[in-house]
Protein backbone atom coordinates (compact mmCIF):
# COMPACT_ATOMS: atom_id res chain seq x y z
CA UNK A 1 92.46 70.87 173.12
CA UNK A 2 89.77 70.42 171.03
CA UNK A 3 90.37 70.02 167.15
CA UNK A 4 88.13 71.64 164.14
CA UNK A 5 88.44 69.76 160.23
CA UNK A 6 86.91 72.14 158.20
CA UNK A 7 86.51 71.23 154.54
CA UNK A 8 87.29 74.56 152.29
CA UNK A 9 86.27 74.95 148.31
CA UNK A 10 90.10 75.77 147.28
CA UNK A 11 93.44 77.25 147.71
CA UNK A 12 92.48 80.97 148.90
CA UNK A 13 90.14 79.62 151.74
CA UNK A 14 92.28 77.32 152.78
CA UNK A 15 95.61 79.49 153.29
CA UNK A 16 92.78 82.12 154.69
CA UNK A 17 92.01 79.39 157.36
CA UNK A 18 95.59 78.03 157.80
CA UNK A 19 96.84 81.82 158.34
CA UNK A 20 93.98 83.52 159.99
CA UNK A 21 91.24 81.37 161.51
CA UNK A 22 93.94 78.99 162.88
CA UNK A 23 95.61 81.13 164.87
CA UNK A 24 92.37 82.89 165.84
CA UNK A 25 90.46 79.90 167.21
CA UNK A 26 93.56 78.21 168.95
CA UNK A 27 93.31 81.01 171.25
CA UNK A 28 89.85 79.25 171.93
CA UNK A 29 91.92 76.05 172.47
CA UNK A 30 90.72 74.85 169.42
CA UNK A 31 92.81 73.21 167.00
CA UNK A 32 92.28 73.99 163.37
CA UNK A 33 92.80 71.57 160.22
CA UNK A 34 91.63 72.56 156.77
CA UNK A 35 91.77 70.50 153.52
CA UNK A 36 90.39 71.09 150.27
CA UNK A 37 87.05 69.15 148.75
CA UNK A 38 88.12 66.05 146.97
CA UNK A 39 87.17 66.28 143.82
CA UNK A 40 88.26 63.54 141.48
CA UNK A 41 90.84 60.24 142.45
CA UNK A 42 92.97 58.96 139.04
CA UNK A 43 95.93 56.72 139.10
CA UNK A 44 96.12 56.33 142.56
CA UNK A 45 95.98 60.44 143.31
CA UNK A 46 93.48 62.16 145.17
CA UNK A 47 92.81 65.80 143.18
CA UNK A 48 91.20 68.57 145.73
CA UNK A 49 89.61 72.06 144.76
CA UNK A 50 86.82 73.34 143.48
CA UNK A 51 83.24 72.05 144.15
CA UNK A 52 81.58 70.04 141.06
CA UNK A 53 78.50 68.79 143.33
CA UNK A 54 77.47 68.61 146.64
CA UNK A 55 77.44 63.90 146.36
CA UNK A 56 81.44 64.90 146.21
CA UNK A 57 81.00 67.42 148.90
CA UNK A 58 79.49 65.07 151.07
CA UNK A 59 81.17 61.83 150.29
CA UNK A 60 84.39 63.37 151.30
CA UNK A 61 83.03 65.09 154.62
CA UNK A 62 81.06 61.89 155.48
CA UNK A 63 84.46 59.80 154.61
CA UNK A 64 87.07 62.23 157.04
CA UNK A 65 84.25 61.74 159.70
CA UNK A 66 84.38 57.94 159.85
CA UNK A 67 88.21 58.01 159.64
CA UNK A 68 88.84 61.07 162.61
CA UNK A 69 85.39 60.06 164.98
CA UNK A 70 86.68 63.17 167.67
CA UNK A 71 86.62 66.16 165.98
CA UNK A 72 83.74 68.81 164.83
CA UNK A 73 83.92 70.07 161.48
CA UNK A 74 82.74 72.38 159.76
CA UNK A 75 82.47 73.82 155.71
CA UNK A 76 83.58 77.05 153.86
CA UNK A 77 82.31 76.88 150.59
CA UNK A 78 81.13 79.93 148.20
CA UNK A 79 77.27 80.71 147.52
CA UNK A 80 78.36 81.50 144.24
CA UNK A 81 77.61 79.19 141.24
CA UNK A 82 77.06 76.67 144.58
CA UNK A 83 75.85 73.11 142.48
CA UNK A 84 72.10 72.85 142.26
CA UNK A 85 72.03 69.41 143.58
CA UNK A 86 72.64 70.83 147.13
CA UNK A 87 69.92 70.28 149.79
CA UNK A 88 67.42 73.23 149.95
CA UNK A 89 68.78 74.69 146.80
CA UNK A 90 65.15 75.10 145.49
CA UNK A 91 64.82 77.94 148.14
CA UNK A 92 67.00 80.54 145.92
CA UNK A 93 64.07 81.05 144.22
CA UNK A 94 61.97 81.92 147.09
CA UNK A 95 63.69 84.01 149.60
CA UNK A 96 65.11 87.35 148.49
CA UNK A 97 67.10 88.01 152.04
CA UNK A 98 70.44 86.37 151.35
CA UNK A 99 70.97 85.51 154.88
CA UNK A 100 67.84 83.67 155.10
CA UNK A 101 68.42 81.87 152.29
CA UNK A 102 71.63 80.87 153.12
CA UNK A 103 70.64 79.89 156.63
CA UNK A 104 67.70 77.69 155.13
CA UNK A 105 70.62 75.48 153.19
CA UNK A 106 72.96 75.46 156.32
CA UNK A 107 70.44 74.05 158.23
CA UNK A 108 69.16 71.44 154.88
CA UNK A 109 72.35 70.48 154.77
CA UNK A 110 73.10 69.41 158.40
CA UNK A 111 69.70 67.65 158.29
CA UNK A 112 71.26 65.67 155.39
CA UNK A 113 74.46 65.08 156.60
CA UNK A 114 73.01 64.00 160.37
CA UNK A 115 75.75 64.10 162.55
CA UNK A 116 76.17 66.12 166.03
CA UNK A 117 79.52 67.25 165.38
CA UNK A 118 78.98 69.06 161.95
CA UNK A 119 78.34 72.97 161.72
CA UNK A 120 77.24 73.54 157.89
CA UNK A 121 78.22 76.97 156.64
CA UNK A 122 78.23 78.49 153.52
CA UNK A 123 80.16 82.00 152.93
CA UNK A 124 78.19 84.65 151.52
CA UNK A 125 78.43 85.33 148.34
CA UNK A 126 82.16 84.16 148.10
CA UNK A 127 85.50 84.61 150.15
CA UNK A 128 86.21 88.14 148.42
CA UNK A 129 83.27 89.63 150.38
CA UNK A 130 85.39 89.25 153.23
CA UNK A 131 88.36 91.47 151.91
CA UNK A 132 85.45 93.97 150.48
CA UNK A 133 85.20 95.25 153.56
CA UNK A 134 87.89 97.30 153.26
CA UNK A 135 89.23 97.43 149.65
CA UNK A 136 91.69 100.53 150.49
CA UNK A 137 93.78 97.62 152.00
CA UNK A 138 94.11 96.04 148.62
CA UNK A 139 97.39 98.08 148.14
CA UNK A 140 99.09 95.76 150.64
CA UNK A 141 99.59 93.41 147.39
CA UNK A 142 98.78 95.65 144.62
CA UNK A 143 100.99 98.73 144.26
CA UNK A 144 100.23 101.42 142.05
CA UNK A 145 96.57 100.65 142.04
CA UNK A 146 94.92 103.18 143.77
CA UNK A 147 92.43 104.76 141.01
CA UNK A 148 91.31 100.95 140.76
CA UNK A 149 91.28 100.26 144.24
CA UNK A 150 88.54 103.81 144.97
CA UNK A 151 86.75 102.27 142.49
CA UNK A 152 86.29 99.19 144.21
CA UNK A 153 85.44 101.29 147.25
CA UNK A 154 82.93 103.63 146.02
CA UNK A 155 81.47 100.54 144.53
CA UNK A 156 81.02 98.43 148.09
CA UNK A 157 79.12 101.99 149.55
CA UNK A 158 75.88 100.83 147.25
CA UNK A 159 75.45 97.80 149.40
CA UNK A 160 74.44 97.29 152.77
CA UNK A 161 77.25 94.95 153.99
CA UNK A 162 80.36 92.94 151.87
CA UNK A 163 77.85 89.29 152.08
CA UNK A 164 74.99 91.38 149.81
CA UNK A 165 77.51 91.95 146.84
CA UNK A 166 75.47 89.66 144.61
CA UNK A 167 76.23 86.55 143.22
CA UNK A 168 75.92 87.40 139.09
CA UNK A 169 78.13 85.94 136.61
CA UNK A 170 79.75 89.36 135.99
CA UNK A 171 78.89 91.03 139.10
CA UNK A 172 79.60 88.48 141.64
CA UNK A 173 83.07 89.84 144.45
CA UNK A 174 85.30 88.40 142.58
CA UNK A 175 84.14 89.18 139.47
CA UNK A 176 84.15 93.10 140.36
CA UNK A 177 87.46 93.06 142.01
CA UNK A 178 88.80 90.99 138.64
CA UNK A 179 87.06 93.89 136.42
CA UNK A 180 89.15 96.63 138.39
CA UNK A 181 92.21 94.56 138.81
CA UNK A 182 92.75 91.57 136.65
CA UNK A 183 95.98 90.46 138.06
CA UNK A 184 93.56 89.05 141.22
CA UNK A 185 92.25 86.16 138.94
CA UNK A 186 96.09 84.90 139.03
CA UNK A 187 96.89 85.79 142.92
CA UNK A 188 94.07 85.46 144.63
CA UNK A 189 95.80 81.97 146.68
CA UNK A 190 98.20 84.72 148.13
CA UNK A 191 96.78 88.15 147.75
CA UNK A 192 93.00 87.13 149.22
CA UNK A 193 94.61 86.24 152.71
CA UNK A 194 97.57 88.38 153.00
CA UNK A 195 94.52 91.62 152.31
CA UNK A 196 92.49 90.03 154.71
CA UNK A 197 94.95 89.89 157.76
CA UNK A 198 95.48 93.42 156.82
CA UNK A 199 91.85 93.99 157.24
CA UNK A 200 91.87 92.21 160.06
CA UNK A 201 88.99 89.73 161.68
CA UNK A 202 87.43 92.18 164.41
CA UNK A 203 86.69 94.22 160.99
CA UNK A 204 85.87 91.61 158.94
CA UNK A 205 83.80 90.05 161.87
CA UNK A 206 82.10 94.02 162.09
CA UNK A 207 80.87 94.01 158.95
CA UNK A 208 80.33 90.43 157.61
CA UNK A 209 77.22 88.95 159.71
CA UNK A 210 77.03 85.71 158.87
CA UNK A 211 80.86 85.12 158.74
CA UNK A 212 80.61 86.44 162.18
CA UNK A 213 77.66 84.42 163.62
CA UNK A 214 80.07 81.07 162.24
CA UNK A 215 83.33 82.10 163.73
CA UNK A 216 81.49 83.04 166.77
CA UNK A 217 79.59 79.09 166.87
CA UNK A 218 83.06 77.92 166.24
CA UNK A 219 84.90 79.86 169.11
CA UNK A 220 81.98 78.35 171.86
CA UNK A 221 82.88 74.46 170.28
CA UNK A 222 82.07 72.21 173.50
């Protein structure tokens, strides 16, 4: 069986992995690992989540590498508030098609990080886009919300897919599913995954294109 390390930015993405993309790709015969960036070390204790800059980013990918030599691995880090010290960062301000742009970085950073076994990706804008794609499934955590929850529907229908919900401060996925229901900002670890299993990947997959294009690279792992 193969096996896949992927490197996530923090709790949601990595229960998302552990209890959907697991399961998915070891029907590939791919086995699935995912950890959390390391972040900071103090005392003796390593301290994962969240993504301060892309040296930590790397350092820890680079170090797992040299320690497991077998596997691939792969990223799944937000677009949103990504550090500016990531390779090909300077393109935001020159491409206006986010999949372009975000495809220019993948590829900076696997020129960076130089090694065969690496597949870069970078989720667009954030994981939430993923469980825009169907926001009526929200009330699978969130009873009693359904005002909020057509709200958050009527608002995807102005965008061409769930990965071109921008990436504002106030307007970024998260930000607009916080605005209509602020209990997310303290369940997202649990209520991101369990709404998108609801949602389903051959959805998710239909309607997220670059998400797609990864899991598909992933599934074809030689």
């Amino acid at each position: 069986m193969k096996r896949l390390n992927i490197i996530v930015e923090g709790q949601t993405e990595e229960t998302f992995v552990r209890d959907l993309l697991a399961a998915h790709l070891g029907l590939h015969g791919i086995d699935v690992r995912a950890r959390m960036v390391e972040t900071s070390r103090r005392d003796g204790k390593i301290f994962r989540g969240g993504l301060a800059s892309y040296e930590k980013l790397k350092r820890d990918l680079l170090n797992w590498m040299d320690e497991d030599k077998t596997a691939w691995y792969t990223t799944m880090i937000d677009f949103y508030a990504l550090p500016k010290d990531f390779p090909g960062y300077h393109f935001i301000n020159i491409y206006n098609n986010p999949y372009n742009l975000v495809k220019r970085i993948e590829r900076a950073i696997a020129k960076d990080i130089r090694r065969p076994f690496f597949i870069p990706y970078i989720q667009l804008h954030e994981f939430e886009a993923l469980i825009l794609t169907d926001p009526l499934k929200f009330d699978v955590y969130f009873f009693k919300r359904q005002e909020q929850i057509n709200n958050l529907k009527q608002m995807t229908i102005h965008f061409p897919s769930p990965e071109h919900i921008n990436h504002g401060v106030a307007t970024a996925p998260s930000k607009r599913i916080i605005n209509e229901i602020p209990a997310y900002r303290y369940s997202k670890r649990t209520a991101g995954p369990m709404i998108a299993a609801e949602i389903g990947l051959p959805m998710i997959r239909q309607h997220c294109k670059h998400f797609d294009q990864w899991l598909h690279r992933l599934e074809r792992i030689l």
